[in-house]
PDB file of N, CA and C in Angstrom:
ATOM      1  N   UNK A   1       1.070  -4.619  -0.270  1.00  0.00           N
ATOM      2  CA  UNK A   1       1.405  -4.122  -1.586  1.00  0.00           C
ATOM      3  C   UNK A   1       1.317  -2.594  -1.572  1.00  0.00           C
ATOM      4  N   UNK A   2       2.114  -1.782  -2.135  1.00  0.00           N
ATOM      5  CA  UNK A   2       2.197  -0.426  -1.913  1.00  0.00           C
ATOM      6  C   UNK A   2       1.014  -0.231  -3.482  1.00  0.00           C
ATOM      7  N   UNK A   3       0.904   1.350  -3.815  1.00  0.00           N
ATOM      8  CA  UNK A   3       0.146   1.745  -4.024  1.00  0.00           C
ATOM      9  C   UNK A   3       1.085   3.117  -4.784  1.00  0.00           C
ATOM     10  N   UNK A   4       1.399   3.472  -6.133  1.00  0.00           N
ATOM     11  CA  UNK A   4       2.029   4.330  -6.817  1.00  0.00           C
ATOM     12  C   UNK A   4       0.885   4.971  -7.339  1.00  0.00           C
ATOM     13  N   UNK A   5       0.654   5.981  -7.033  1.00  0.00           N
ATOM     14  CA  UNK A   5      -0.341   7.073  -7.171  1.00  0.00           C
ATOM     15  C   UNK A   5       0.733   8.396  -8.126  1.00  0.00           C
ATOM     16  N   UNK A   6      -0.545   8.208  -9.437  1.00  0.00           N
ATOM     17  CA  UNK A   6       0.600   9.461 -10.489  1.00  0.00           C
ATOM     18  C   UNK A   6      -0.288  10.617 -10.133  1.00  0.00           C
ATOM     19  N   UNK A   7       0.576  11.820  -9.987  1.00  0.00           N
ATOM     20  CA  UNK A   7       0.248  12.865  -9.008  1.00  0.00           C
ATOM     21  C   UNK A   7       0.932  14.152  -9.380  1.00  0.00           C
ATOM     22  N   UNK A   8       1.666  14.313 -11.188  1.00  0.00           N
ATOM     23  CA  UNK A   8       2.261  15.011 -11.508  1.00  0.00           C
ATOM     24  C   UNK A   8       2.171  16.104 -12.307  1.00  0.00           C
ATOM     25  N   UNK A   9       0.977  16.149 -13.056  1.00  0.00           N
ATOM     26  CA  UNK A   9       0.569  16.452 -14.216  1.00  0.00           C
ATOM     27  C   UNK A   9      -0.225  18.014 -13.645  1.00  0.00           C
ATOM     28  N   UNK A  10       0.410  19.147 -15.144  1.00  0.00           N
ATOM     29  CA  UNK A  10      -0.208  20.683 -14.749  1.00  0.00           C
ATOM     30  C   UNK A  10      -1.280  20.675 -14.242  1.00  0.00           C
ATOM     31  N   UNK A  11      -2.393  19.434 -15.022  1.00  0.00           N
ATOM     32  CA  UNK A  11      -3.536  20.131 -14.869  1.00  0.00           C
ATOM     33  C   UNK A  11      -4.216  21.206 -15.486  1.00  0.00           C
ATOM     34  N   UNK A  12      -3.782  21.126 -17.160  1.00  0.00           N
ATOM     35  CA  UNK A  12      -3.968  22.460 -17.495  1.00  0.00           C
ATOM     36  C   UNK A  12      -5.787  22.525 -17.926  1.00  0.00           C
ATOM     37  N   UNK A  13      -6.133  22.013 -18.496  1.00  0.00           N
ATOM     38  CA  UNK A  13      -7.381  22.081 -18.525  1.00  0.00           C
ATOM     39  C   UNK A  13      -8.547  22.256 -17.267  1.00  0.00           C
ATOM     40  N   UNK A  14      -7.793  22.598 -16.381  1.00  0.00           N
ATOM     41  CA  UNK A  14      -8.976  22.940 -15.216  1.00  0.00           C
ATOM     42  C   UNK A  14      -8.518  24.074 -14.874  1.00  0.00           C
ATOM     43  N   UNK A  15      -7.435  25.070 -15.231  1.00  0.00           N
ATOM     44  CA  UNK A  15      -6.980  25.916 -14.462  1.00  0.00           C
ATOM     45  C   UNK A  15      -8.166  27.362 -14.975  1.00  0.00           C
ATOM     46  N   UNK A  16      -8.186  27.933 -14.220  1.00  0.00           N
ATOM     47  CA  UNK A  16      -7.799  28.833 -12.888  1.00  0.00           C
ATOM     48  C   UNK A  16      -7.407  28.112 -11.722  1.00  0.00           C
ATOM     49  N   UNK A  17      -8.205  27.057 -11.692  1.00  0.00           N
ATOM     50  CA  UNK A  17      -8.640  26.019 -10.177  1.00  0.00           C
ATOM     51  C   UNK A  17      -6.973  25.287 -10.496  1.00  0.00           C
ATOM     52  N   UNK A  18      -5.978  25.387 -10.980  1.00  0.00           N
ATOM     53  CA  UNK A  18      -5.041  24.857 -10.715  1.00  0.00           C
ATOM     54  C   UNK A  18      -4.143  25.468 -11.168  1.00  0.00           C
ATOM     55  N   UNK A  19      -3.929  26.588 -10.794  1.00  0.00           N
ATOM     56  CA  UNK A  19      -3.176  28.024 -10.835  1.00  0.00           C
ATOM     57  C   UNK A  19      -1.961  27.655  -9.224  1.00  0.00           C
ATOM     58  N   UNK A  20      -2.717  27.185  -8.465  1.00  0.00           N
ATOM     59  CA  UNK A  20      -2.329  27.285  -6.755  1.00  0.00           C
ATOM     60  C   UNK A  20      -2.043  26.316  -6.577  1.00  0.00           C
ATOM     61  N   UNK A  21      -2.581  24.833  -7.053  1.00  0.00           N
ATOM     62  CA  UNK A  21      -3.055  23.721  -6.454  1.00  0.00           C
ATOM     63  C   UNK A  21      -2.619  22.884  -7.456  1.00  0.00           C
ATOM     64  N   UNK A  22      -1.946  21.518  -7.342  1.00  0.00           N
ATOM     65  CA  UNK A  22      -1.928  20.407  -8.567  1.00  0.00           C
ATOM     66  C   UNK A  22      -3.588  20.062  -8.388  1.00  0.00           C
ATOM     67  N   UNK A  23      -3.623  19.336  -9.831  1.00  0.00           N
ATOM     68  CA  UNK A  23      -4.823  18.978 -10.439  1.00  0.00           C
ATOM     69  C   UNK A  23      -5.742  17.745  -8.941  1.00  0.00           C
ATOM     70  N   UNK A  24      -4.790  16.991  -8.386  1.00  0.00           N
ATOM     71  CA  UNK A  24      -5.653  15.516  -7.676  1.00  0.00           C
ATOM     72  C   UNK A  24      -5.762  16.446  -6.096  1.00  0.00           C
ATOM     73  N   UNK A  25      -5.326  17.997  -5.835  1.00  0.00           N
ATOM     74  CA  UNK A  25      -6.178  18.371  -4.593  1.00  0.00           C
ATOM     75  C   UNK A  25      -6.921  19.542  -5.340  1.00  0.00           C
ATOM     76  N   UNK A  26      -7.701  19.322  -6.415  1.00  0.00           N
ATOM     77  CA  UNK A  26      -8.935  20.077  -6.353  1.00  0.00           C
ATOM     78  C   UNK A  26      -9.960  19.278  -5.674  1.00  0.00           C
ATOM     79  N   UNK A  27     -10.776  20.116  -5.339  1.00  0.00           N
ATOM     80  CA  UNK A  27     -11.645  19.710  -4.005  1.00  0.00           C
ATOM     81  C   UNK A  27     -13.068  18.984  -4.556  1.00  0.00           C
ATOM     82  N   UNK A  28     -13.433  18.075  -4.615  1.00  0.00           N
ATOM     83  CA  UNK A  28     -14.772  17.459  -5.000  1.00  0.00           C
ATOM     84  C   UNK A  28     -15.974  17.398  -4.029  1.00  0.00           C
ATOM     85  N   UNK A  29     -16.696  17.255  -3.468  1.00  0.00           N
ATOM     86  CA  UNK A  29     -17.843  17.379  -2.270  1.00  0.00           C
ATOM     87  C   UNK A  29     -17.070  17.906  -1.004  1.00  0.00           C
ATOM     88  N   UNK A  30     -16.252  18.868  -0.966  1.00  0.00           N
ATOM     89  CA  UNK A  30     -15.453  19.057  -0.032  1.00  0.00           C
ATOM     90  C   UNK A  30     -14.345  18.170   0.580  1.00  0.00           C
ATOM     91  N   UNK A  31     -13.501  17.635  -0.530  1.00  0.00           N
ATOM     92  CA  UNK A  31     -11.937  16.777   0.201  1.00  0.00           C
ATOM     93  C   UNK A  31     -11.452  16.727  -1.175  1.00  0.00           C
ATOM     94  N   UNK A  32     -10.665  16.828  -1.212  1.00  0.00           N
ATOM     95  CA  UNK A  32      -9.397  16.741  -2.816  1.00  0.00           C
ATOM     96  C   UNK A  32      -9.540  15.125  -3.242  1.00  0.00           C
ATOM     97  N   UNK A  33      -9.855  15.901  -4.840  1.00  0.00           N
ATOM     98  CA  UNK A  33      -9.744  14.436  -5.359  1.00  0.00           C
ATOM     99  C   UNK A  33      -8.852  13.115  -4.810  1.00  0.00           C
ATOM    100  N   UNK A  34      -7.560  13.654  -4.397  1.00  0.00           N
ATOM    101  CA  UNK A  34      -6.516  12.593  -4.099  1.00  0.00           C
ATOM    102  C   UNK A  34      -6.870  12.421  -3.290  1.00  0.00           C
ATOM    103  N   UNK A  35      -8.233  12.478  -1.686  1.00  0.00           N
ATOM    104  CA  UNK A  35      -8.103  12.013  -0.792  1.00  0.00           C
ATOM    105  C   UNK A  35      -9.166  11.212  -1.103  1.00  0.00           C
ATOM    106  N   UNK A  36     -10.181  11.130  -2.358  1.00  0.00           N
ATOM    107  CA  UNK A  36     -11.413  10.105  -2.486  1.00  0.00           C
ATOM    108  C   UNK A  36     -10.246   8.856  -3.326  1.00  0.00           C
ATOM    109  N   UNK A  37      -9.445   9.071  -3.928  1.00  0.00           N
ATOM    110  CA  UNK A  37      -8.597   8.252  -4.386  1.00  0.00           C
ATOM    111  C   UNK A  37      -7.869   7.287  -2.993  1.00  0.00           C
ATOM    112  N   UNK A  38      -7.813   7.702  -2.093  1.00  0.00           N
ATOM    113  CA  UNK A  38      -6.874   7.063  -0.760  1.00  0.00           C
ATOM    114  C   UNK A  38      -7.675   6.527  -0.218  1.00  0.00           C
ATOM    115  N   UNK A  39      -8.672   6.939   0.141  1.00  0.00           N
ATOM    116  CA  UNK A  39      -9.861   6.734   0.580  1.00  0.00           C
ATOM    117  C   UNK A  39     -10.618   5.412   0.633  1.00  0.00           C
ATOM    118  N   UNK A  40     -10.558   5.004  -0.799  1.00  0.00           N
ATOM    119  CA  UNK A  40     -10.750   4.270  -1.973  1.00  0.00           C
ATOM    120  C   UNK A  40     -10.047   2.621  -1.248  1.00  0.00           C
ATOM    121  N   UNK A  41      -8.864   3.084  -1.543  1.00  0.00           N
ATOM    122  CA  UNK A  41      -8.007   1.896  -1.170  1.00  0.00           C
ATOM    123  C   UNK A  41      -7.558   1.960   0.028  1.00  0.00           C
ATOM    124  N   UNK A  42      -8.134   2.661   0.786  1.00  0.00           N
ATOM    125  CA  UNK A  42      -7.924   2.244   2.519  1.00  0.00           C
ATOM    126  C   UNK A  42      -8.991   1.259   3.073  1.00  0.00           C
ATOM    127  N   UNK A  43      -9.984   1.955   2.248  1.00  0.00           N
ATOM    128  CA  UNK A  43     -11.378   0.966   2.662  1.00  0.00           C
ATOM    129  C   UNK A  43     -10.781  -0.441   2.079  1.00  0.00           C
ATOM    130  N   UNK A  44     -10.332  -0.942   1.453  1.00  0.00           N
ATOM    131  CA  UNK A  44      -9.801  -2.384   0.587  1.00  0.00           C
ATOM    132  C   UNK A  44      -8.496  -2.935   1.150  1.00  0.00           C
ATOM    133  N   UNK A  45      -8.297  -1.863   2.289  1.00  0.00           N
ATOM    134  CA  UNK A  45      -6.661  -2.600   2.700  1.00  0.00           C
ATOM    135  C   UNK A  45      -5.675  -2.097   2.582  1.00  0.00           C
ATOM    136  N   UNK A  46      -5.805  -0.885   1.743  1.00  0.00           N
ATOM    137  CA  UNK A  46      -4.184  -0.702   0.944  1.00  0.00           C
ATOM    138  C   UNK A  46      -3.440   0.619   1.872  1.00  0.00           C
ATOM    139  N   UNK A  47      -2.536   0.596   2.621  1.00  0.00           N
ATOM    140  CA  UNK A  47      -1.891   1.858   3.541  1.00  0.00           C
ATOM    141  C   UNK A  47      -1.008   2.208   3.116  1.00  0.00           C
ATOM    142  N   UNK A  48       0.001   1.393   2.075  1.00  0.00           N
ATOM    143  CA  UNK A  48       0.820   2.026   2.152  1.00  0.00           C
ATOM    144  C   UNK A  48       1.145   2.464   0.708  1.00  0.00           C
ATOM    145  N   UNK A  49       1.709   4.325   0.540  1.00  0.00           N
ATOM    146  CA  UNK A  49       1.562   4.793  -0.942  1.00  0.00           C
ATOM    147  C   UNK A  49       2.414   5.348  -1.271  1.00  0.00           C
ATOM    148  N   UNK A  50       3.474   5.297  -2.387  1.00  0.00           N
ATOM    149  CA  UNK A  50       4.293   6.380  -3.053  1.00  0.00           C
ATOM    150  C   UNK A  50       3.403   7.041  -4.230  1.00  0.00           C
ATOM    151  N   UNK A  51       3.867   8.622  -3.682  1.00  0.00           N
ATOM    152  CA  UNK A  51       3.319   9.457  -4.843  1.00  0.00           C
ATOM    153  C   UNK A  51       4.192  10.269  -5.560  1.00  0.00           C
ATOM    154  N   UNK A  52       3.820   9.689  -7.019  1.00  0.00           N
ATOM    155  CA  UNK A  52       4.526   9.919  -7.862  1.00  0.00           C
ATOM    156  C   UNK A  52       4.412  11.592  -8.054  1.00  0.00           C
ATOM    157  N   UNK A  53       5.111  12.275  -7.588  1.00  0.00           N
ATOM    158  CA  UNK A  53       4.481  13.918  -7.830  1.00  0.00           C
ATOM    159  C   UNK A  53       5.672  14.583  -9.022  1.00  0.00           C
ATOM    160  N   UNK A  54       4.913  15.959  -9.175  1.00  0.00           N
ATOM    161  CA  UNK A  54       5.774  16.248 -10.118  1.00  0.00           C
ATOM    162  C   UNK A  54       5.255  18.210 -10.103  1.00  0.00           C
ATOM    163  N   UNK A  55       4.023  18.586 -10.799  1.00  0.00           N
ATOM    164  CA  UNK A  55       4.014  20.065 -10.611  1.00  0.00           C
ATOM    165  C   UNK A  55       3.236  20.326  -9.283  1.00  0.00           C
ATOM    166  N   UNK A  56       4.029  21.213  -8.355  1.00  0.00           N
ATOM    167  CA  UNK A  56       3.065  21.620  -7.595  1.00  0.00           C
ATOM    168  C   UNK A  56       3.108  20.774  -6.414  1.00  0.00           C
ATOM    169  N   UNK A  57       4.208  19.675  -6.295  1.00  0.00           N
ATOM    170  CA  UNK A  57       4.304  18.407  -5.495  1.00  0.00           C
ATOM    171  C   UNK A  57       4.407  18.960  -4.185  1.00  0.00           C
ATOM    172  N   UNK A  58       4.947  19.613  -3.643  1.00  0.00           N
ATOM    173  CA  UNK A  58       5.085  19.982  -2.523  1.00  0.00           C
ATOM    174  C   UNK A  58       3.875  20.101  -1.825  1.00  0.00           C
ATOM    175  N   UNK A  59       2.694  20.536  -2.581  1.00  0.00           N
ATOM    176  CA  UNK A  59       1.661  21.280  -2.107  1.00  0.00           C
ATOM    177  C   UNK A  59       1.219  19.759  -1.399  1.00  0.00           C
ATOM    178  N   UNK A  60       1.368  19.024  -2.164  1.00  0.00           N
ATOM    179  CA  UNK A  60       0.819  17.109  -1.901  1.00  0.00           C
ATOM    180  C   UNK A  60       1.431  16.593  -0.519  1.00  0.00           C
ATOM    181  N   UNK A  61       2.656  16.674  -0.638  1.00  0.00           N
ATOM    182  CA  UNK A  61       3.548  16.726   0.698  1.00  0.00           C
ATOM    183  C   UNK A  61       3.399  17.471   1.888  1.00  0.00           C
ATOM    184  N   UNK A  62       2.858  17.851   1.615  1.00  0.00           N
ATOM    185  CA  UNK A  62       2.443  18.838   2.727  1.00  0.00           C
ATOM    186  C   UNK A  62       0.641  18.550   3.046  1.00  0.00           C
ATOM    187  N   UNK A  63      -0.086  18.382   2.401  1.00  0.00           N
ATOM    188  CA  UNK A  63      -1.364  17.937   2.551  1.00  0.00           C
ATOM    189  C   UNK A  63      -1.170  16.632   3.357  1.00  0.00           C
ATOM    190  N   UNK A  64       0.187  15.323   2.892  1.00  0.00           N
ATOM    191  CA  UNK A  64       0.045  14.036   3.889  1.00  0.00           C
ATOM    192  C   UNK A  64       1.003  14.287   4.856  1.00  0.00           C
ATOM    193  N   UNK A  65       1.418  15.527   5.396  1.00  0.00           N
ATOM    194  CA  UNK A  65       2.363  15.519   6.362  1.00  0.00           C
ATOM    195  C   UNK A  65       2.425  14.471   7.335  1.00  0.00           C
ATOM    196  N   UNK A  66       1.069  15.078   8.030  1.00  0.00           N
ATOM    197  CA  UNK A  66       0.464  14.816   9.230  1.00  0.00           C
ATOM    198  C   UNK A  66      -0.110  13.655   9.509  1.00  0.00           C
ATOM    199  N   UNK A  67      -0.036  13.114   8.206  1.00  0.00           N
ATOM    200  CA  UNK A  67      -1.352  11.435   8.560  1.00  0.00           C
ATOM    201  C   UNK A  67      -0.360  10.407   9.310  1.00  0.00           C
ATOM    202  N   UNK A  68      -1.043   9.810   9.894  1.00  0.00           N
ATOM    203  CA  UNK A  68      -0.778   8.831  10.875  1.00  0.00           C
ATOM    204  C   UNK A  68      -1.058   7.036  10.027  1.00  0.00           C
ATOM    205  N   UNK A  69      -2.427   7.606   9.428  1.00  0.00           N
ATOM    206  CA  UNK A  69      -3.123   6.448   8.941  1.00  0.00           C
ATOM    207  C   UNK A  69      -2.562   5.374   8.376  1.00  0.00           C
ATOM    208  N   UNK A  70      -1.887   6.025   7.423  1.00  0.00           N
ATOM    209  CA  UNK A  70      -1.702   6.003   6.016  1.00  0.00           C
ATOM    210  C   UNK A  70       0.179   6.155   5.933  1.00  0.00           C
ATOM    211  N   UNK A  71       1.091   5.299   5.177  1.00  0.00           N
ATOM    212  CA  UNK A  71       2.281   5.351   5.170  1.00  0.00           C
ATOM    213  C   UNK A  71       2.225   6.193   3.652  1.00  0.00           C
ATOM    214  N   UNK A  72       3.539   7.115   3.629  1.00  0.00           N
ATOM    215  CA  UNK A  72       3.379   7.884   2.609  1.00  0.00           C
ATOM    216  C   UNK A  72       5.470   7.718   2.238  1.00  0.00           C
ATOM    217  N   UNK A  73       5.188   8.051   0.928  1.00  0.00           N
ATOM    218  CA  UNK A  73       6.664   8.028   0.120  1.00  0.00           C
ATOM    219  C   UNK A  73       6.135   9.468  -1.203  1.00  0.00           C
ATOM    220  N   UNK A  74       7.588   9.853  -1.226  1.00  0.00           N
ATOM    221  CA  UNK A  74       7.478  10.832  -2.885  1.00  0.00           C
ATOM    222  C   UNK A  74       8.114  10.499  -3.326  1.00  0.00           C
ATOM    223  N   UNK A  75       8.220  10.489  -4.355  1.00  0.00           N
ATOM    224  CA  UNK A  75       8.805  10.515  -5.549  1.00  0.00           C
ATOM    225  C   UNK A  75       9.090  11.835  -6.471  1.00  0.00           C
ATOM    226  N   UNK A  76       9.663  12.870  -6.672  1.00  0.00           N
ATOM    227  CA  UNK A  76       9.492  13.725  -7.501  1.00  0.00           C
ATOM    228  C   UNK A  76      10.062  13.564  -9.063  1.00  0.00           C
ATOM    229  N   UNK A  77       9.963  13.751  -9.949  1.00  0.00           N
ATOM    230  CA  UNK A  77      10.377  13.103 -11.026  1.00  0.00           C
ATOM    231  C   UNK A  77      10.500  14.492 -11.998  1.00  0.00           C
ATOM    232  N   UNK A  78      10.114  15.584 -11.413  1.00  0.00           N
ATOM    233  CA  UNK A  78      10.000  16.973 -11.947  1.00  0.00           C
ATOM    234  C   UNK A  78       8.765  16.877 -13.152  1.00  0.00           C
ATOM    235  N   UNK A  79       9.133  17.461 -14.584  1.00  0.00           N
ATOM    236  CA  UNK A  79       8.159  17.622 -15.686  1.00  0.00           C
ATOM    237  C   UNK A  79       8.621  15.708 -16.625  1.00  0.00           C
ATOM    238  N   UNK A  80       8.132  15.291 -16.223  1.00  0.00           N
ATOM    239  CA  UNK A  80       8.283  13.898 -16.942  1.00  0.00           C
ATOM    240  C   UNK A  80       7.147  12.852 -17.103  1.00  0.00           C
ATOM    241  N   UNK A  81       7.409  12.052 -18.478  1.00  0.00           N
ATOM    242  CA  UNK A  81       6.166  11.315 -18.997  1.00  0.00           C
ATOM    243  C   UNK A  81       5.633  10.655 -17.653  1.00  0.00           C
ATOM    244  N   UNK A  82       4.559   9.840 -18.218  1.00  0.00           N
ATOM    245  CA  UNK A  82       3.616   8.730 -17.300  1.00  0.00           C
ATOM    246  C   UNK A  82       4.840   7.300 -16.865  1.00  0.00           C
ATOM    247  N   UNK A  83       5.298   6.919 -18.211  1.00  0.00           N
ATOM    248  CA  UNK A  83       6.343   5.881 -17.549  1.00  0.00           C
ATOM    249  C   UNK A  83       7.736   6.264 -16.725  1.00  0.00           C
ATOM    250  N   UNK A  84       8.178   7.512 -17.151  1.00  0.00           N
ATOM    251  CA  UNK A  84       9.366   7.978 -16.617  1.00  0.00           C
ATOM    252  C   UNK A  84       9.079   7.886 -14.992  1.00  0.00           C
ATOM    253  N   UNK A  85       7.488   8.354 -14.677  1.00  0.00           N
ATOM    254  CA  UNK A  85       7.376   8.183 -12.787  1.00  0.00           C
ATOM    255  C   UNK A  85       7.335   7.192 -12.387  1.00  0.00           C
ATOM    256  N   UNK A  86       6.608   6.055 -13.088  1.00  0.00           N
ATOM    257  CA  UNK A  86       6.537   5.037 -12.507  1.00  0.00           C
ATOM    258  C   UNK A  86       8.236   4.289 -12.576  1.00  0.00           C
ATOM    259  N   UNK A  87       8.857   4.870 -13.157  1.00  0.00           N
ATOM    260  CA  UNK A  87      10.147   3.773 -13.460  1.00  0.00           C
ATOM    261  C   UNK A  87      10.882   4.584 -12.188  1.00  0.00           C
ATOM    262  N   UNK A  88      10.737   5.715 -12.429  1.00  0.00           N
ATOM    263  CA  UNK A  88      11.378   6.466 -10.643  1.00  0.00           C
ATOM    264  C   UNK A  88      10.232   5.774  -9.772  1.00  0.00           C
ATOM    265  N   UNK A  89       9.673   5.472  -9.247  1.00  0.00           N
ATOM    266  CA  UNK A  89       8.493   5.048  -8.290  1.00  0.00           C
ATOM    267  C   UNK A  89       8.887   3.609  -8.036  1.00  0.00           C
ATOM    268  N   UNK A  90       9.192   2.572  -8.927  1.00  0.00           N
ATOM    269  CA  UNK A  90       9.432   1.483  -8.947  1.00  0.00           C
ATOM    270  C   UNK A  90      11.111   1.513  -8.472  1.00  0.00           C
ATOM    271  N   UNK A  91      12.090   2.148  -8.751  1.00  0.00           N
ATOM    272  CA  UNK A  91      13.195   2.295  -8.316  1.00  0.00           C
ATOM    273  C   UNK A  91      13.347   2.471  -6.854  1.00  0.00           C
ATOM    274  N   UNK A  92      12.333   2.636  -5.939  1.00  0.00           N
ATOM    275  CA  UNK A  92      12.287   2.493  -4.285  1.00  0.00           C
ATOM    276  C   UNK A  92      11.353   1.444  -3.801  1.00  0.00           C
ATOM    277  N   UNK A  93      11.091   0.502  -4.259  1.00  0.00           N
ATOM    278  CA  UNK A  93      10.241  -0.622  -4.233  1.00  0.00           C
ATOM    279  C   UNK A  93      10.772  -1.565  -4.485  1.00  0.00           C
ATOM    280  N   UNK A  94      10.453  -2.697  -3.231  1.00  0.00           N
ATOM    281  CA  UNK A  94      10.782  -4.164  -4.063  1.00  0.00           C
ATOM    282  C   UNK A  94       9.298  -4.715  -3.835  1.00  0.00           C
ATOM    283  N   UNK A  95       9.279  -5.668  -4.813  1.00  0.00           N
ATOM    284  CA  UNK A  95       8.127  -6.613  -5.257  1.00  0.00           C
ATOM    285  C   UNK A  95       6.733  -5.813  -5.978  1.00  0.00           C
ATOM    286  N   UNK A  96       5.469  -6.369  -5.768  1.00  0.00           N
ATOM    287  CA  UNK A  96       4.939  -5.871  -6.707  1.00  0.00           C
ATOM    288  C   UNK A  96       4.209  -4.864  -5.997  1.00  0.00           C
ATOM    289  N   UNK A  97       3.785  -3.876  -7.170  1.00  0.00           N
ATOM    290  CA  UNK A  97       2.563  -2.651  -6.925  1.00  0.00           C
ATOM    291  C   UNK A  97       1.938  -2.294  -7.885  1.00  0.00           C
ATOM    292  N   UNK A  98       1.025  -1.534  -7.134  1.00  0.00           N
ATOM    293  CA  UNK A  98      -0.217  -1.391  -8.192  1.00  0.00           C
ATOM    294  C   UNK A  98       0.019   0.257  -8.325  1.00  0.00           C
ATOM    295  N   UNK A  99      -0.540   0.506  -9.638  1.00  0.00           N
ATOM    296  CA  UNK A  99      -0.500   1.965  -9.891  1.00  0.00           C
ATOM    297  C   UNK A  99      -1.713   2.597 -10.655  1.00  0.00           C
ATOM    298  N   UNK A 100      -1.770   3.529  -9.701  1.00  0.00           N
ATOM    299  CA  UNK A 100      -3.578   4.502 -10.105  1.00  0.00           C
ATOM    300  C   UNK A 100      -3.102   5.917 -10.006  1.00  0.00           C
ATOM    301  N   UNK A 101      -3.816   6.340 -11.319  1.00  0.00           N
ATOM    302  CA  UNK A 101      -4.083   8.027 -11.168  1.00  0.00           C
ATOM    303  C   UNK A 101      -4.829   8.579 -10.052  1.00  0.00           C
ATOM    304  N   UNK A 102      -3.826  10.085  -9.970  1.00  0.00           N
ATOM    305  CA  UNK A 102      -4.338  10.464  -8.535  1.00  0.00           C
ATOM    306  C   UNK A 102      -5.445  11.366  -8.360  1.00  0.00           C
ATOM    307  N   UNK A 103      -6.195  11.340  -9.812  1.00  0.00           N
ATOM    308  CA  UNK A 103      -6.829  12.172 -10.746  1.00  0.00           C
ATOM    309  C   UNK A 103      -8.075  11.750 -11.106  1.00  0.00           C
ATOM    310  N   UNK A 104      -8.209  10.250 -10.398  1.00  0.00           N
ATOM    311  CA  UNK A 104      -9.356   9.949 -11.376  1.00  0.00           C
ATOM    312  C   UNK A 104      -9.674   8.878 -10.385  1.00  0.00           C
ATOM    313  N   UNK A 105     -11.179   8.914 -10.135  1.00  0.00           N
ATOM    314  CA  UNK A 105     -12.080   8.145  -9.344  1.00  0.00           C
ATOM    315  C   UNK A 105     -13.269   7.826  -9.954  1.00  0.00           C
ATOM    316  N   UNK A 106     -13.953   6.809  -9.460  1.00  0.00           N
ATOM    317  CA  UNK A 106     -15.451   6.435  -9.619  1.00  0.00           C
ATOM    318  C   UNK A 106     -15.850   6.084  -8.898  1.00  0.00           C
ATOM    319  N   UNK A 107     -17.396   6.075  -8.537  1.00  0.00           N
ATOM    320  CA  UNK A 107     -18.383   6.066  -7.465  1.00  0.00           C
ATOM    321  C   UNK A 107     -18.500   6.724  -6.922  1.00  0.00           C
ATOM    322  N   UNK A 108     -18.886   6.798  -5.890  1.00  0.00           N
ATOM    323  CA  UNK A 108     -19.796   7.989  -4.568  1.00  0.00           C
ATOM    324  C   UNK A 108     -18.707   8.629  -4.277  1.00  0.00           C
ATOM    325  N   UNK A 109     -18.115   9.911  -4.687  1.00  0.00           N
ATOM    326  CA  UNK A 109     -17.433  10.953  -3.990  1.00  0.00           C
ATOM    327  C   UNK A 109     -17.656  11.570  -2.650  1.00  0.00           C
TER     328      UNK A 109
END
């Protein structure tokens, strides 16, 4: 089952810290939120992910260049709502997936 990670949003309420950077690679105990989010669902099975990106996306694309681990997809959807990504996100998918903010975790960081 793939894994639609929303990954688009200014981020305006944290900025300075997201002046450079989208909001899910600010850095938490040293690794970007979006990698305790992957993290997350690698430990449970899950490899393979489209990310729904949108400001700043590139910067994201370029952070999973290199992984091997982990199968990666984008999506860019530019400045658009929460359903508008997932309906672009779901438009390169068949069957079902699950979808989590790329923004938001719980437990041990």
């Amino acid at each position: 089952m793939k894994v639609v990670v929303l990954c688009g949003g200014e981020g305006v309420r944290l900025k300075p810290l997201t002046d450079d950077i989208p909001k899910p690679l600010v850095q938490i105990r040293g690794k970007p939120l979006l990698e305790h989010v992957v993290s997350h669902f690698k430990k449970n099975g899950y490899t393979d992910f489209v990310f729904a990106i949108g400001y700043k996306g590139d910067k994201i694309m370029e952070y999973f260049r290199d992984r091997k681990d982990i199968k990666t997809a984008f999506v860019d959807s530019g400045n658009a709502s929460i359903i508008q990504r997932i309906a672009d996100a779901a438009k390169t998918i068949s069957g079902m997936f699950m979808v989590v903010y790329g923004d938001t975790t719980s437990g041990n960081c």
